[in-house]
N, C-alpha and C. Protein backbone atom coordinates (compact mmCIF):
# COMPACT_ATOMS: atom_id res chain seq x y z
N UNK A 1 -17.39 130.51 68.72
CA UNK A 1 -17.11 131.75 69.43
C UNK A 1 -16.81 131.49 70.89
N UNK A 2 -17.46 130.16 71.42
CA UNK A 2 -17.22 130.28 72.83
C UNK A 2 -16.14 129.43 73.24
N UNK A 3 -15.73 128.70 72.07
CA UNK A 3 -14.30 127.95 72.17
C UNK A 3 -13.09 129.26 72.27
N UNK A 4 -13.22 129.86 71.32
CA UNK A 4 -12.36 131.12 71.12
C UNK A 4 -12.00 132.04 72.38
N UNK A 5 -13.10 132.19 73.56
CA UNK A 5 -13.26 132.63 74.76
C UNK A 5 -12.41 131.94 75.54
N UNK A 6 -12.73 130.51 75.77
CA UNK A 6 -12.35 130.20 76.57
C UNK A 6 -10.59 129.47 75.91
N UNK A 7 -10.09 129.19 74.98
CA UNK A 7 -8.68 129.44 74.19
C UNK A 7 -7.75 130.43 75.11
N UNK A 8 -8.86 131.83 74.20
CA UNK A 8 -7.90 132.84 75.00
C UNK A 8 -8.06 133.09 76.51
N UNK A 9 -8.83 133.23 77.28
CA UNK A 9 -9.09 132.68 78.63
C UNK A 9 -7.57 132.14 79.20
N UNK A 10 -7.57 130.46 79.03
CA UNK A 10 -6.83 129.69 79.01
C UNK A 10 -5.30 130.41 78.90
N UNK A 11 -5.44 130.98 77.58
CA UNK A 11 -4.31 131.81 77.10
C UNK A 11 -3.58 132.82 78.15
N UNK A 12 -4.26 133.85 78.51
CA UNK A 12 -4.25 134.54 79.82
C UNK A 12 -3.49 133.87 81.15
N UNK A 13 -4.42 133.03 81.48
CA UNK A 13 -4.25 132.50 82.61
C UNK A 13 -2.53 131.91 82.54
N UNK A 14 -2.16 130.97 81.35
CA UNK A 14 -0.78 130.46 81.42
C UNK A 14 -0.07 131.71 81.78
N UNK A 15 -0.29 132.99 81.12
CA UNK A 15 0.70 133.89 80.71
C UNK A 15 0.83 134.77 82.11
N UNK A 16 -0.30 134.91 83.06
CA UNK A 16 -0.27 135.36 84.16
C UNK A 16 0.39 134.41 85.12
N UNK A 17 0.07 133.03 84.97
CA UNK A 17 1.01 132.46 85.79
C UNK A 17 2.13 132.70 86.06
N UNK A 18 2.98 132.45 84.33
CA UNK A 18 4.28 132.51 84.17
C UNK A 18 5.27 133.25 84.75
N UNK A 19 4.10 135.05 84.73
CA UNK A 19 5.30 136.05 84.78
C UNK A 19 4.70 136.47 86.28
N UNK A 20 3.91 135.53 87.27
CA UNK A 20 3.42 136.09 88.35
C UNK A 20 4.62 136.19 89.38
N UNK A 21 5.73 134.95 89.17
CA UNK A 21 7.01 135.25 90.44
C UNK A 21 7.47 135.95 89.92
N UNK A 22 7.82 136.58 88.61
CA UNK A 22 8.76 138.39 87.94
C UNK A 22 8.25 139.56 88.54
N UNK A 23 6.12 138.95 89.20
CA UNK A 23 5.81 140.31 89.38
C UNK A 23 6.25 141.02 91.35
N UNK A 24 6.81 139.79 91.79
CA UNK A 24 6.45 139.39 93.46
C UNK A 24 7.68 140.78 93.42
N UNK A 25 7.44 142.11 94.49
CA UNK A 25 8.17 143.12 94.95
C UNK A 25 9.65 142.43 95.45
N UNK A 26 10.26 142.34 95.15
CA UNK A 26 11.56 142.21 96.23
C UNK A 26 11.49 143.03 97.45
N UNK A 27 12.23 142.53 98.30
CA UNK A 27 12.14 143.32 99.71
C UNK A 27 13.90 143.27 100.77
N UNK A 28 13.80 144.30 101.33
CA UNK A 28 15.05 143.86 101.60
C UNK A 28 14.85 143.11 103.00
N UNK A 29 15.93 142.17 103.17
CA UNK A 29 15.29 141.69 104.46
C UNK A 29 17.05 141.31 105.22
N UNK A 30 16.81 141.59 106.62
CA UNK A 30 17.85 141.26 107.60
C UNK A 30 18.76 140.14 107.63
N UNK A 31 19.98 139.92 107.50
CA UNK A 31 20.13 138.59 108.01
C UNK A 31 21.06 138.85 109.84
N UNK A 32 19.69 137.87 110.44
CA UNK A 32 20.27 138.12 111.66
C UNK A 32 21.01 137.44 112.29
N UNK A 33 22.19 135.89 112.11
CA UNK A 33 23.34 135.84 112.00
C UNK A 33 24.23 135.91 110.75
N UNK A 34 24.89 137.23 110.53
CA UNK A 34 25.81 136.92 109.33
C UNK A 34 27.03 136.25 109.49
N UNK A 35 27.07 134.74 109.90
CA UNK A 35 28.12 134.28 110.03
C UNK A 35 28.91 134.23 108.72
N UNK A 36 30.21 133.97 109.05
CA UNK A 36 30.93 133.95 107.45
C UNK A 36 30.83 132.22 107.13
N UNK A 37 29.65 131.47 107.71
CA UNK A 37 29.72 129.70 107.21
C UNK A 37 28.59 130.00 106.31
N UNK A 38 28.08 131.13 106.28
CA UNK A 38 27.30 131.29 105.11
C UNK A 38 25.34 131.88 105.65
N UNK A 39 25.14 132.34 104.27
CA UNK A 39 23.22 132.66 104.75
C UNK A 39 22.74 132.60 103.37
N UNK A 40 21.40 132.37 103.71
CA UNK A 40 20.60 132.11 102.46
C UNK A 40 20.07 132.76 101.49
N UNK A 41 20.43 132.90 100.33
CA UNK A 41 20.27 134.05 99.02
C UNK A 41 19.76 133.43 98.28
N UNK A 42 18.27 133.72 97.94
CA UNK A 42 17.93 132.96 96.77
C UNK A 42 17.85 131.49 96.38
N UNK A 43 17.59 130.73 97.25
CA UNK A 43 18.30 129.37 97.71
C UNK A 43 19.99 129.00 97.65
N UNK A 44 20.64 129.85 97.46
CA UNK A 44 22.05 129.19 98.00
C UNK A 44 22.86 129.93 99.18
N UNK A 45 23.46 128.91 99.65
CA UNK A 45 24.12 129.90 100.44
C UNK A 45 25.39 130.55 100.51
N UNK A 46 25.62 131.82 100.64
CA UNK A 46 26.36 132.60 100.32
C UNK A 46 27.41 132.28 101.85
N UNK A 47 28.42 132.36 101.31
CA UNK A 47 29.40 132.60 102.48
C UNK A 47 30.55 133.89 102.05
N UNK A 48 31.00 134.58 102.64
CA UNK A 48 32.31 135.53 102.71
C UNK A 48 32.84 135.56 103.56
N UNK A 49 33.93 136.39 103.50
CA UNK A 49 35.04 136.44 104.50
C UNK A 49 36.37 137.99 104.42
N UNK A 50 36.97 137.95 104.89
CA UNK A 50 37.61 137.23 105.45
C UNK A 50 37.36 137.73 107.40
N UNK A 51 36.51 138.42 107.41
CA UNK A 51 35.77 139.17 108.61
C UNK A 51 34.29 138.86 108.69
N UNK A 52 34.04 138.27 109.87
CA UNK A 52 32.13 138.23 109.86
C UNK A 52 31.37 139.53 109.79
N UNK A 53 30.66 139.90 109.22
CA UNK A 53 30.31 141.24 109.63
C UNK A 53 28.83 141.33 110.56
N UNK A 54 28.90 142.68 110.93
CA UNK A 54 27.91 142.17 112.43
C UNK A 54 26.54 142.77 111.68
N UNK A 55 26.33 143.09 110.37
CA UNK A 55 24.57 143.26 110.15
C UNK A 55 25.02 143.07 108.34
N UNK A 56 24.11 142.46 108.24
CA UNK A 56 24.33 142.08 106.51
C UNK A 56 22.38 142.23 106.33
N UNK A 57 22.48 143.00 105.21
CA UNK A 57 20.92 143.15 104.52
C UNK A 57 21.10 142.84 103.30
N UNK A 58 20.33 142.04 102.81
CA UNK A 58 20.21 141.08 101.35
C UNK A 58 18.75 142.18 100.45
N UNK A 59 18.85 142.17 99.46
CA UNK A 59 17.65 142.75 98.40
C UNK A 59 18.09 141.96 97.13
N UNK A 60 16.92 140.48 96.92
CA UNK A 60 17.09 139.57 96.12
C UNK A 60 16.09 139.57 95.15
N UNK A 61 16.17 139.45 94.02
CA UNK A 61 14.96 139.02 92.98
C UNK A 61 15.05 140.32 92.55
N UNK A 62 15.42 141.62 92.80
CA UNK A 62 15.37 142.69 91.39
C UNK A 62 16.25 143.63 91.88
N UNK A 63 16.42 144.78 91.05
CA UNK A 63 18.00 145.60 91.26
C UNK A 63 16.93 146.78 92.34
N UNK A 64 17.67 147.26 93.36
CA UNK A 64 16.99 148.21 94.27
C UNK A 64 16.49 149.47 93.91
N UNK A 65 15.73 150.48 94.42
CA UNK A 65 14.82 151.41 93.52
C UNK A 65 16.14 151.94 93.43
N UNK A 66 16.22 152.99 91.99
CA UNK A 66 17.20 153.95 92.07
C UNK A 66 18.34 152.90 90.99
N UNK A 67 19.11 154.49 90.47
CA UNK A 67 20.38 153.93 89.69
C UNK A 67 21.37 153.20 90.77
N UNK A 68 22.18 152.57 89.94
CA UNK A 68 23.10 152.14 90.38
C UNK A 68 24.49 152.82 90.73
N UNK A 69 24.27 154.14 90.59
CA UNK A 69 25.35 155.57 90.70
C UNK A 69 25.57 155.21 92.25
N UNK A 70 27.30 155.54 91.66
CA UNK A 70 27.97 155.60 93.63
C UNK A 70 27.04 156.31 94.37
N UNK A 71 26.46 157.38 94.12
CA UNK A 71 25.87 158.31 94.50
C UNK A 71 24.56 157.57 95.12
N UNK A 72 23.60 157.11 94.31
CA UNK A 72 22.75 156.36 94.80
C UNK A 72 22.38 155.45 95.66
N UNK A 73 23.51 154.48 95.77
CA UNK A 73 24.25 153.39 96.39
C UNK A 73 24.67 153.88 97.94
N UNK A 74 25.70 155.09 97.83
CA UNK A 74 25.58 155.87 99.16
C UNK A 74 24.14 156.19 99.66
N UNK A 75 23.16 156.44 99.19
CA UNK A 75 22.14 157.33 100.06
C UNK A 75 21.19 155.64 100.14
N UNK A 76 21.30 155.10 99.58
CA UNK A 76 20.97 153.79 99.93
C UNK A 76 21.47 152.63 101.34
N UNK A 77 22.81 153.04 101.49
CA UNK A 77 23.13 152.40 102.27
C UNK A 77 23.42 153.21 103.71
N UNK A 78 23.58 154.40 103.64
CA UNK A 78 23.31 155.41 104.21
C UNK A 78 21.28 155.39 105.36
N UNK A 79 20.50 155.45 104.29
CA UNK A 79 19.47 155.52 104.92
C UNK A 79 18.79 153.66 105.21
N UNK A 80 19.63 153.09 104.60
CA UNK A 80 18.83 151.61 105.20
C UNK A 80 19.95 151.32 106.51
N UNK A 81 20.83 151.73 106.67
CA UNK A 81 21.79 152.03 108.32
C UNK A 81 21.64 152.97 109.35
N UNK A 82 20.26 153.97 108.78
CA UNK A 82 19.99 155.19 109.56
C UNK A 82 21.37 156.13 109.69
N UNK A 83 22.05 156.21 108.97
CA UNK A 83 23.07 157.40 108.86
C UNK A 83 23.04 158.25 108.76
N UNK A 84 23.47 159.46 109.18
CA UNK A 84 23.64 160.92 108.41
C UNK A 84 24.08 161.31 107.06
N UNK A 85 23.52 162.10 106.67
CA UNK A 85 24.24 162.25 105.10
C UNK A 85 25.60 163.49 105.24
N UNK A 86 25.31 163.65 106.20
CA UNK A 86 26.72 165.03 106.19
C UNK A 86 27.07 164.78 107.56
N UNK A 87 28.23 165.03 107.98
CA UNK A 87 29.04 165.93 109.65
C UNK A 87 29.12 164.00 109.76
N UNK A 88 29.61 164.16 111.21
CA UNK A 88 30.10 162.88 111.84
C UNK A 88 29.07 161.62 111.75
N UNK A 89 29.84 160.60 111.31
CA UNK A 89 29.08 159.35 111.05
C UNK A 89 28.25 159.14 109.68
N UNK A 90 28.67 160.00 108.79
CA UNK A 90 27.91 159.99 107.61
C UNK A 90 28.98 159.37 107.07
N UNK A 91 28.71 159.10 105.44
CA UNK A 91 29.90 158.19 104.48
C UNK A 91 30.85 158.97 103.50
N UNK A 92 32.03 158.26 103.27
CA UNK A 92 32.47 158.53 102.50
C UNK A 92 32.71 157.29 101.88
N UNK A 93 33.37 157.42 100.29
CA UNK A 93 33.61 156.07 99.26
C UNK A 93 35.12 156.14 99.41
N UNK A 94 35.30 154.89 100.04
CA UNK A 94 36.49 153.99 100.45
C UNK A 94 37.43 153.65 98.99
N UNK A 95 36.43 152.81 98.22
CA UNK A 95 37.27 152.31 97.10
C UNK A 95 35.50 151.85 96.61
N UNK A 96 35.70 152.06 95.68
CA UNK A 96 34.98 151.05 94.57
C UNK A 96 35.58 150.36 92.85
N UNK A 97 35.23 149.52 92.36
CA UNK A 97 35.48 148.60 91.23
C UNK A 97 34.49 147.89 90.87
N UNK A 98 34.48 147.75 89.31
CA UNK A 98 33.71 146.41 89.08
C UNK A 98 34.08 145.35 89.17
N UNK A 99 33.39 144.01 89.12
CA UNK A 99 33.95 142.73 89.38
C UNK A 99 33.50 141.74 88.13
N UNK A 100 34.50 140.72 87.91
CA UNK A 100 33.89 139.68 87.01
C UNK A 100 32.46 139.45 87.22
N UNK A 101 31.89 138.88 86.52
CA UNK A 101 30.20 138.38 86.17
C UNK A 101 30.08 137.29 87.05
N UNK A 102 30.97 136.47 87.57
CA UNK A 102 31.31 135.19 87.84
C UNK A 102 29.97 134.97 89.31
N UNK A 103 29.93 134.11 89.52
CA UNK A 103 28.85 133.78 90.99
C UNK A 103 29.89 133.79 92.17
N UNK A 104 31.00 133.78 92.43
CA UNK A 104 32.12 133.74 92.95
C UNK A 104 33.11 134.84 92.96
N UNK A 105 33.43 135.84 93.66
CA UNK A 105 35.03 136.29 93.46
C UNK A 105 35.58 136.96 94.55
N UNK A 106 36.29 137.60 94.52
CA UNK A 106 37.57 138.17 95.27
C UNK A 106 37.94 139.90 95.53
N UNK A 107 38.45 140.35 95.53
CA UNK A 107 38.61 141.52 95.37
C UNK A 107 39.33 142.47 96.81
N UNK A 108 40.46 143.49 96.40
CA UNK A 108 40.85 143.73 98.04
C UNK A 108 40.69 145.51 97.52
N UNK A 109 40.34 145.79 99.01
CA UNK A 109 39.98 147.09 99.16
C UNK A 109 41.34 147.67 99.68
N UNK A 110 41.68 149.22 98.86
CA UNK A 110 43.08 149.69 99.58
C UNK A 110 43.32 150.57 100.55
N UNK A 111 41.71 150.98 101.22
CA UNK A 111 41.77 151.59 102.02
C UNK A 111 40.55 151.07 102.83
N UNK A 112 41.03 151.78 104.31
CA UNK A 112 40.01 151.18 105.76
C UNK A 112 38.46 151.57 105.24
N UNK A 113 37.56 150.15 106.07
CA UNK A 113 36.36 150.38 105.63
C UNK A 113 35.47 149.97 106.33
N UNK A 114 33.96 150.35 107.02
CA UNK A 114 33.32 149.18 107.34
C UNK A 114 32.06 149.39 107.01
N UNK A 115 31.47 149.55 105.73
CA UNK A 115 30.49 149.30 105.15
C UNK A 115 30.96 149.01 103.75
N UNK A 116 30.06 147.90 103.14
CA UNK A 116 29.96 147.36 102.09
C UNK A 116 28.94 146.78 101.29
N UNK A 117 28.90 147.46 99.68
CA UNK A 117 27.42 147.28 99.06
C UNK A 117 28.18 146.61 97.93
N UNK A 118 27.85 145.23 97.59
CA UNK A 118 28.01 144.66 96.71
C UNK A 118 26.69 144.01 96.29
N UNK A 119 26.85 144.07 94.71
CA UNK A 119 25.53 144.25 93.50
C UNK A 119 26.21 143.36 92.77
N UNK A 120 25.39 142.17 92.65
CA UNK A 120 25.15 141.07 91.77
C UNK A 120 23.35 140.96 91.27
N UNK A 121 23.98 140.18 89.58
CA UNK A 121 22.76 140.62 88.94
C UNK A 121 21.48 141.04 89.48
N UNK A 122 20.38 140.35 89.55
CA UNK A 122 18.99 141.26 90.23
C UNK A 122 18.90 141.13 92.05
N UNK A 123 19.99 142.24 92.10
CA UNK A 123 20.03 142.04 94.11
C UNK A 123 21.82 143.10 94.54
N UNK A 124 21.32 143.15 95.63
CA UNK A 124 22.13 144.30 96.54
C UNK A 124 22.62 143.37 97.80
N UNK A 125 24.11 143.33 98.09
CA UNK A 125 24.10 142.99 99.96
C UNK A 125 24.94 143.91 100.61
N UNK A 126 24.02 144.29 101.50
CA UNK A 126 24.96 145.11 102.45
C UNK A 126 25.10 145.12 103.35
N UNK A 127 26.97 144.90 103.46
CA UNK A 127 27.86 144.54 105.27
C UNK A 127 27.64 146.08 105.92
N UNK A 128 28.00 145.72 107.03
CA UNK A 128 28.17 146.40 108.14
C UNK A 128 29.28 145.52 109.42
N UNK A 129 30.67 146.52 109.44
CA UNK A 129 31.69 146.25 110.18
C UNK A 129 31.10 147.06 111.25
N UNK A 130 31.29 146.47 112.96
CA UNK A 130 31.48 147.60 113.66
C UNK A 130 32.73 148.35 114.31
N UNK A 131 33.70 147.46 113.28
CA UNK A 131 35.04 147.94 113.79
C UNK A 131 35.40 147.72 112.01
N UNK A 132 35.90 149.54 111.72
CA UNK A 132 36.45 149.01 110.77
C UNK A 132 37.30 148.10 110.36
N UNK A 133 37.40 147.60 109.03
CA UNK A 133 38.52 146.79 108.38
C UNK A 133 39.53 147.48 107.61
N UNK A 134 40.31 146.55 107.91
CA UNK A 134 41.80 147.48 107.41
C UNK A 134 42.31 147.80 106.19
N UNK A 135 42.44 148.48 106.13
CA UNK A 135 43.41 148.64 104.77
C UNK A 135 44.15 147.30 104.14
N UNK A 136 43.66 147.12 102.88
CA UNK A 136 44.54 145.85 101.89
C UNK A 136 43.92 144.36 102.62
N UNK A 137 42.27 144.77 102.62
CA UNK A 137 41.85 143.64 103.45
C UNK A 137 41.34 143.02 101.63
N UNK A 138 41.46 141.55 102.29
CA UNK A 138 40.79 140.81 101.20
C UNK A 138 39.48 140.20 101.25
N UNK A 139 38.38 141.24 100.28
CA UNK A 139 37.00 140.49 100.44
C UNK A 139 36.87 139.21 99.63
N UNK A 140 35.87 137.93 100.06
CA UNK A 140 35.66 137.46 99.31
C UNK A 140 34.42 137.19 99.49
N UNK A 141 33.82 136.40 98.35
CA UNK A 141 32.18 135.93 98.25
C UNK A 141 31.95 135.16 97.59
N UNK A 142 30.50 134.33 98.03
CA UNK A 142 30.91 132.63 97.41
C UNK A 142 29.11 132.13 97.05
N UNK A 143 29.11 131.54 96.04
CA UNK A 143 27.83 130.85 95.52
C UNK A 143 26.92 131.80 95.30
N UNK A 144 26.50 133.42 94.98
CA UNK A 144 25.89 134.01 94.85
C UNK A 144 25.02 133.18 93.92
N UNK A 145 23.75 133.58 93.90
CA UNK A 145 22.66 133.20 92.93
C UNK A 145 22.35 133.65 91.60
N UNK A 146 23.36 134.79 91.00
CA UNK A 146 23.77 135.34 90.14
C UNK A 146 25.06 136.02 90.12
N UNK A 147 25.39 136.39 88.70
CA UNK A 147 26.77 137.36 88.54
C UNK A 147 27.25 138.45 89.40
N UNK A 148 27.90 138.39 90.35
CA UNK A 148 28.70 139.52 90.46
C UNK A 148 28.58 140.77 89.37
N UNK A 149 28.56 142.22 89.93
CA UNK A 149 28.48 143.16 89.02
C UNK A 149 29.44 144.34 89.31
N UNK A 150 29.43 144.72 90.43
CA UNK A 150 30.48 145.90 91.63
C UNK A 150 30.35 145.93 92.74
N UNK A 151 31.38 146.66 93.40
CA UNK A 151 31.02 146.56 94.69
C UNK A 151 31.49 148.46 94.74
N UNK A 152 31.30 149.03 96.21
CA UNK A 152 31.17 150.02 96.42
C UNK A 152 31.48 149.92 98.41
N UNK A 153 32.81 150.28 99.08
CA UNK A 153 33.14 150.25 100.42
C UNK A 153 33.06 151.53 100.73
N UNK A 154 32.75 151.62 101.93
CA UNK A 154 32.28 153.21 102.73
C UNK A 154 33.32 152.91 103.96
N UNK A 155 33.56 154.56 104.04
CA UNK A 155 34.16 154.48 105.63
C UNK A 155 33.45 155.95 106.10
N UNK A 156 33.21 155.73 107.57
CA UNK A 156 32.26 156.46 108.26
C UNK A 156 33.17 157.12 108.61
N UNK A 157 32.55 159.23 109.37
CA UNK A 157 32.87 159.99 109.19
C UNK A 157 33.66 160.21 110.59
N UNK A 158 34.81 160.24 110.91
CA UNK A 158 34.98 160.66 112.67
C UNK A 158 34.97 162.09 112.84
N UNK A 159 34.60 162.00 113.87
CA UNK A 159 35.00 164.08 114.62
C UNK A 159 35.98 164.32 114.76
N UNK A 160 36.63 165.24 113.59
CA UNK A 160 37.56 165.87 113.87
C UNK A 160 37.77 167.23 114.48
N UNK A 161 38.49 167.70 115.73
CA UNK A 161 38.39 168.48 116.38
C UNK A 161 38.75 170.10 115.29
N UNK A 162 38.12 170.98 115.77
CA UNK A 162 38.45 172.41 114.99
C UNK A 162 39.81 172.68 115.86
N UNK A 163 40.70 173.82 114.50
CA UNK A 163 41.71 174.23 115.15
C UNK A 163 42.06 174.90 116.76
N UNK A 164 40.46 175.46 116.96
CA UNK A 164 40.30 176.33 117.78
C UNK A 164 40.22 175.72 118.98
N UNK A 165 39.79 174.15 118.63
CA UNK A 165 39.59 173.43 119.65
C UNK A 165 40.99 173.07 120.43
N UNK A 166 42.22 172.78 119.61
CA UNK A 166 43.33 172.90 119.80
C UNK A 166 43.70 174.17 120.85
N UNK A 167 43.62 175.19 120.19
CA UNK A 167 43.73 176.05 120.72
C UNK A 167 43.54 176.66 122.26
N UNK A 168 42.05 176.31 122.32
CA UNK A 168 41.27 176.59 123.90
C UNK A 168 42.00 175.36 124.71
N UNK A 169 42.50 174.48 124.21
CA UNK A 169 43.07 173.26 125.07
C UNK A 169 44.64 174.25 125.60
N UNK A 170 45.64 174.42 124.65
CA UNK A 170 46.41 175.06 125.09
C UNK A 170 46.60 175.88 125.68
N UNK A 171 45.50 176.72 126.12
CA UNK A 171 45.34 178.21 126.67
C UNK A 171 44.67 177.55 128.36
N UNK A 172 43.81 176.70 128.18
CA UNK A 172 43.51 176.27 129.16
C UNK A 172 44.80 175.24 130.65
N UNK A 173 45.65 174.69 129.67
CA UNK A 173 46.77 174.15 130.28
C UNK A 173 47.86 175.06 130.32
N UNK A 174 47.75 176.27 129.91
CA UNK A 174 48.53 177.39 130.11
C UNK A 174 48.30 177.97 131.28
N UNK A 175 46.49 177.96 131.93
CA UNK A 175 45.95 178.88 132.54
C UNK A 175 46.11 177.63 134.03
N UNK A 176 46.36 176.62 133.79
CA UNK A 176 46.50 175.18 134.98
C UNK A 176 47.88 175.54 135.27
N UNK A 177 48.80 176.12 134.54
CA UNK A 177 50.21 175.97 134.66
C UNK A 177 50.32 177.51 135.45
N UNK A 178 50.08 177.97 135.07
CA UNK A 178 50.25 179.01 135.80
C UNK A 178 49.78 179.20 137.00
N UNK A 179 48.53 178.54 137.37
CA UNK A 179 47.92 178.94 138.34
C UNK A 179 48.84 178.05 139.92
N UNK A 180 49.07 176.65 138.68
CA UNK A 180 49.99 176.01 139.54
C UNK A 180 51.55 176.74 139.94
N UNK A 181 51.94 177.31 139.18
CA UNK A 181 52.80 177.89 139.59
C UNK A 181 52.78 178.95 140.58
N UNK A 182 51.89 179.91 140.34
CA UNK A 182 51.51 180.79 141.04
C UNK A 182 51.35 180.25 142.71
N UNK A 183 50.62 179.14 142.82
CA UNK A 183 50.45 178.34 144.40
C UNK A 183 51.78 178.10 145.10
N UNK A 184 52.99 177.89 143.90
CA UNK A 184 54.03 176.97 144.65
C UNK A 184 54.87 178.50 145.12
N UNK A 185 54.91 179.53 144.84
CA UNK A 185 55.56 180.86 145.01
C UNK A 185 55.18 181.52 146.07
């Protein structure tokens, strides 16, 4: 009986070992040079291009809370950038696609962008341009530590002026023109 104890004991213990790094939280964490010669994912290092981007956040070892819905993905990258969700400076979806499985690939966006959430197997990275990128730019990405899965590009919201705003401008350089005129008479 007390062989049997300590068996399963034994038993336990392997099995807690095993699955103890499956149980470790993932976390997202900064990378604070994202040069494009590369940063460290999981032990390899990742390089992209064809623009450095000026804040890259990595979430390695499991898929981030929440579906993987554009939708999700926005309020994800949205609130880990401190963004607005509506009016100026909040997001819109640029382009998204899936990508080969591959640890490696390519892919060009057809419209301007400067945020980017690309999802390979258990993990999230997300760029940050502070000047957008252009239209028919070509991303690439290199040695990931797993498959490629999609990616998802944002472009932030500018202020666009109301008609009215137009308006009070014209009335106001109406009211300069005249007044100037009025002086020269």
């Amino acid at each position: 009986m007390n062989m049997t104890k300590h068996a399963l004991l034994g038993l336990c213990l392997t099995v807690t070992a095993g699955l103890a790094p499956l149980a470790q939280a993932a976390s997202w964490v900064e990378i604070t040079d994202p040069a494009k010669s590369g940063f460290l994912v999981g032990g390899n290092t990742v390089t992209y291009g064809s623009v450095a981007a000026d804040s890259v956040w990595v979430y390695d070892g499991a898929n981030p809370p929440g579906a993987q819905s554009a939708a999700a993905i926005l309020n994800l990258v949205s609130s880990k950038f401190g963004l607005p969700s509506s009016g100026t400076g909040s997001l819109v979806v640029a382009a998204q696609g899936d990508l080969e499985s591959g640890k490696s690939g390519s892919f060009t966006v057809n419209s301007s962008f400067d945020y980017l959430a690309v999802h390979y197997g258990r993990g999230e990275l997300l760029f940050h341009w502070d000047t957008p990128l252009a239209a028919n730019t070509l991303f690439s990405i290199a040695n990931l530590p797993r498959g490629l899965s999609n990616f998802r590009a944002y472009s932030s919201v500018s202020a666009v002026p109301e008609p009215a705003t137009y308006g009070m401008l014209m009335l106001g350089l109406g009211l300069v023109g005249f007044a100037a005129r009025r002086r020269r008479a």
